[in-house]
Protein backbone atom coordinates (compact mmCIF):
# COMPACT_ATOMS: atom_id res chain seq x y z
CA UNK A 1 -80.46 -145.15 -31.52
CA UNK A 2 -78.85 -141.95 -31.24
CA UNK A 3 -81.45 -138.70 -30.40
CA UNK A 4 -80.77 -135.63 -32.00
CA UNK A 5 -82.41 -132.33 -30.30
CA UNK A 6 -85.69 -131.05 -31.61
CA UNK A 7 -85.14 -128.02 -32.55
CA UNK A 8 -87.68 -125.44 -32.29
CA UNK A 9 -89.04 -122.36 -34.56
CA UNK A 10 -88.97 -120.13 -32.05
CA UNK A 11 -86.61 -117.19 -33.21
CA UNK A 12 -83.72 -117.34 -31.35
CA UNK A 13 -82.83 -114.27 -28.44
CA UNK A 14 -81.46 -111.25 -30.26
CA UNK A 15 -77.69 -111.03 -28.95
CA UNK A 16 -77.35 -108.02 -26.66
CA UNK A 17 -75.97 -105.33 -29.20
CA UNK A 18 -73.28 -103.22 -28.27
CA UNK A 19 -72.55 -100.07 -30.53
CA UNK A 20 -69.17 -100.15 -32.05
CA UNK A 21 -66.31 -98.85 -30.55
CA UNK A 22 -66.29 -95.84 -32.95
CA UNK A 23 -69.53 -94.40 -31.91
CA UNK A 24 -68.83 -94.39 -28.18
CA UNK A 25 -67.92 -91.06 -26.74
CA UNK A 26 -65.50 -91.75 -24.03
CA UNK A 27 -62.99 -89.01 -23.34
CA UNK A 28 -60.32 -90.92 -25.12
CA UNK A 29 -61.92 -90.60 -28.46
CA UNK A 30 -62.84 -87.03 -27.81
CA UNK A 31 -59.18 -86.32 -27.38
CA UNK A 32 -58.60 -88.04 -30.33
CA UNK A 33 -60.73 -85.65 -32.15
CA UNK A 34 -59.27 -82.98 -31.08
CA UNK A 35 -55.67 -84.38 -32.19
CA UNK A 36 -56.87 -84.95 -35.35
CA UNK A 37 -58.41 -81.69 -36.47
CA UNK A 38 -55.36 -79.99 -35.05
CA UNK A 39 -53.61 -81.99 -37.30
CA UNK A 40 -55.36 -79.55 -40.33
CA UNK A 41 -54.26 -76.40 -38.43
CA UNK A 42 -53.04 -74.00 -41.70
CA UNK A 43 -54.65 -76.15 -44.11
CA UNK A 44 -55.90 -73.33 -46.96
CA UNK A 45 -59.77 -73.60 -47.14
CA UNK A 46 -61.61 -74.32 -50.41
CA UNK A 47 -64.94 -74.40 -51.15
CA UNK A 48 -66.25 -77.99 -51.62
CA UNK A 49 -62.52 -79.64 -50.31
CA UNK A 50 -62.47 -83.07 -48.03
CA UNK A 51 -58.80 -82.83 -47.64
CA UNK A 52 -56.12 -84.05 -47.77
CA UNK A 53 -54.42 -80.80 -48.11
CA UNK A 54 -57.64 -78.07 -48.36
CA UNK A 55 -60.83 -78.27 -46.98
CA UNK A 56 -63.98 -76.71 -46.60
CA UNK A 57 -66.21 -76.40 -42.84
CA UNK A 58 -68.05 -79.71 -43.61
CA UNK A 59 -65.15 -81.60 -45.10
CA UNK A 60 -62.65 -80.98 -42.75
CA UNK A 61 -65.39 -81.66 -39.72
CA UNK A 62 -65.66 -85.04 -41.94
CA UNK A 63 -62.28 -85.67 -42.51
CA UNK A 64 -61.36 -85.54 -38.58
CA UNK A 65 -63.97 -87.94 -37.51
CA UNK A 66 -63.12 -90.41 -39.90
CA UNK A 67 -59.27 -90.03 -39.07
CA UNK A 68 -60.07 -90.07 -35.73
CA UNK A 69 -62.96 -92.20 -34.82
CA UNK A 70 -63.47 -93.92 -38.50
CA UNK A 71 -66.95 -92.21 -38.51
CA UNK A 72 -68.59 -91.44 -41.49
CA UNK A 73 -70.51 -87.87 -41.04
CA UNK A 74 -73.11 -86.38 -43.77
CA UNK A 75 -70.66 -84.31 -46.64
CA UNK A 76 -72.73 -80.86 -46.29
CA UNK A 77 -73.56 -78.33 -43.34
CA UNK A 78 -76.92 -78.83 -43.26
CA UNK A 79 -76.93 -82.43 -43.54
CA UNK A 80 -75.08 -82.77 -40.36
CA UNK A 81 -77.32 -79.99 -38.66
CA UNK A 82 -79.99 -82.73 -39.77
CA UNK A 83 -79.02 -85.68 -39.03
CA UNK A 84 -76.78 -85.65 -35.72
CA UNK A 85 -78.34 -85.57 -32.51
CA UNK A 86 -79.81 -82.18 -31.08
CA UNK A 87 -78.04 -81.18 -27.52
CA UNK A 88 -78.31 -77.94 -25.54
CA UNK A 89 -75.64 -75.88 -25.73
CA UNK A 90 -75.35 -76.48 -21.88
CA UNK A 91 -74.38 -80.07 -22.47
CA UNK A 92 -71.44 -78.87 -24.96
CA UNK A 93 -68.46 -81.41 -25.13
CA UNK A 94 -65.44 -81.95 -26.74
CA UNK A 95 -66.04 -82.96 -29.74
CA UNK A 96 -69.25 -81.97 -30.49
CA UNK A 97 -70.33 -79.90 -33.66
CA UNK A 98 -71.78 -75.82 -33.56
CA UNK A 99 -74.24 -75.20 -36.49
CA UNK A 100 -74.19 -71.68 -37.98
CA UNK A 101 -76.22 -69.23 -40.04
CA UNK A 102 -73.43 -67.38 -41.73
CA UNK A 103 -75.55 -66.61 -44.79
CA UNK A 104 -79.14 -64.58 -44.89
CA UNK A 105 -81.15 -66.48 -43.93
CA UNK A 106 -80.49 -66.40 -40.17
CA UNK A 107 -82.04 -70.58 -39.78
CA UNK A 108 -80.11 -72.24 -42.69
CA UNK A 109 -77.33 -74.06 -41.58
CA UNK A 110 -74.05 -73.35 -43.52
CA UNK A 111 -70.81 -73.27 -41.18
CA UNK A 112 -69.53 -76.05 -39.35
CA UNK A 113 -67.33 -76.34 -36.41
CA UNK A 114 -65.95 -78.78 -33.78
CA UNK A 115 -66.15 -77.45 -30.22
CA UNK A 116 -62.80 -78.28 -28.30
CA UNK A 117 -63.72 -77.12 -24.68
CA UNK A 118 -62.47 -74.15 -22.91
CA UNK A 119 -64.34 -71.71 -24.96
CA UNK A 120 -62.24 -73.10 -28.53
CA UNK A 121 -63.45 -74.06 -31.65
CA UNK A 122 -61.52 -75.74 -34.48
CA UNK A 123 -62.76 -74.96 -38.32
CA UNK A 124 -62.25 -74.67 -42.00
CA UNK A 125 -63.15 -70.52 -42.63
CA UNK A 126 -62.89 -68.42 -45.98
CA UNK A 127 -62.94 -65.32 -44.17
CA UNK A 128 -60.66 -63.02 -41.99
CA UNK A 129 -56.93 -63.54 -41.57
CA UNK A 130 -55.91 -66.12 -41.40
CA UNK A 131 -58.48 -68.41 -43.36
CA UNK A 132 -58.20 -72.16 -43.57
CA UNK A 133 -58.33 -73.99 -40.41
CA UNK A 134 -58.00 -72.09 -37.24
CA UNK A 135 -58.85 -71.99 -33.62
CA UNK A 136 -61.34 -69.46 -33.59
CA UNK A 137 -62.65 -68.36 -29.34
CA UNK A 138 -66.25 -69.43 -29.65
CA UNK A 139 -67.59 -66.14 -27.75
CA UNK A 140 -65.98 -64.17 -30.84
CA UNK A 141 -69.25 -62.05 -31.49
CA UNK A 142 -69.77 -63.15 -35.11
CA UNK A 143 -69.64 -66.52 -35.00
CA UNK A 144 -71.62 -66.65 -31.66
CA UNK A 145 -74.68 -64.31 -32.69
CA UNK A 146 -74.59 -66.89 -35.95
CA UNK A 147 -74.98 -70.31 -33.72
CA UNK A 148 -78.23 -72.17 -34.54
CA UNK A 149 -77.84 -75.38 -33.15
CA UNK A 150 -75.34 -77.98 -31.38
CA UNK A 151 -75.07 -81.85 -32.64
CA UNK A 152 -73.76 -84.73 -31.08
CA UNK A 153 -72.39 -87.98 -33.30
CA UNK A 154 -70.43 -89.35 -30.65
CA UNK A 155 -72.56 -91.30 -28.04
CA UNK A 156 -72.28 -89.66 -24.47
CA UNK A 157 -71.04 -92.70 -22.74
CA UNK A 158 -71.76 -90.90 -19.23
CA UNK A 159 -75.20 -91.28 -20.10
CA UNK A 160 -75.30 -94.85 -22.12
CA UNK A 161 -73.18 -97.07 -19.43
């Protein structure tokens, strides 16, 4: 008589979950970032453009994580101010996204760029010369009295190992 194994109905041990690749924030993938938007440098902005060839703040932000890290961000502004993860402006990196109030009202988010260290950010802008996507210094008094937040979507793998 052979014996097979009982087997029991007690749910099994969830499998240690890793997140994937894409998500972790290692300086590699920050660098790739960084490639990619530079990539778009000169591309004409256009209100409401994902690329390839045009974009606006929030679509080229978009398009460059997805190139880069195949990361799917939120399409608008204030989507991303919403849904990525609050950090100090302290704890800046490479990478990360500044939030701005470029309209009115000084708390609604509706400019988008991607912080590249050293003082540099990287965005899609309809305004000054040139427009498009440019390397704009992040001190530059308008866009810095504008800033109203800072978001991570990369997970700081520093902090996560």
């Amino acid at each position: 008589m052979v014996k097979t194994p009982r087997r029991s109905n007690a749910p099994a041990a969830p499998a240690k979950q890793t997140p994937p690749a894409a998500l972790t924030g290692g300086d590699a993938l920050r660098n790739k970032l960084i490639a990619a938007g530079k990539t778009h440098l000169g591309s004409p902005y256009s209100l409401g453009a994902t690329g390839p060839n045009r974009f606006d703040c929030s679509g080229f932000i978009g398009v460059t994580y997805r190139e880069a890290a195949g990361i799917t961000l939120p399409r608008t502004s204030i989507e991303m101010y919403r849904q990525g993860t609050p950090i100090p402006p302290t704890e800046l990196q490479p990478g990360d996204i500044i939030v701005y109030a470029t309209t009115g009202n000084r708390t609604a988010a509706s400019h988008v760029a991607m912080y590249l260290g050293n003082n540099q950010v990287i965005h899609a802008i309809n305004i000054g010369n040139p427009s498009g996507v440019v390397l704009t210094p992040r001190d530059r008094s308008y866009w810095r009295q504008r800033e109203i937040g800072y978001r991570r979507f990369l997970m700081d793998t520093k902090k996560h190992e």
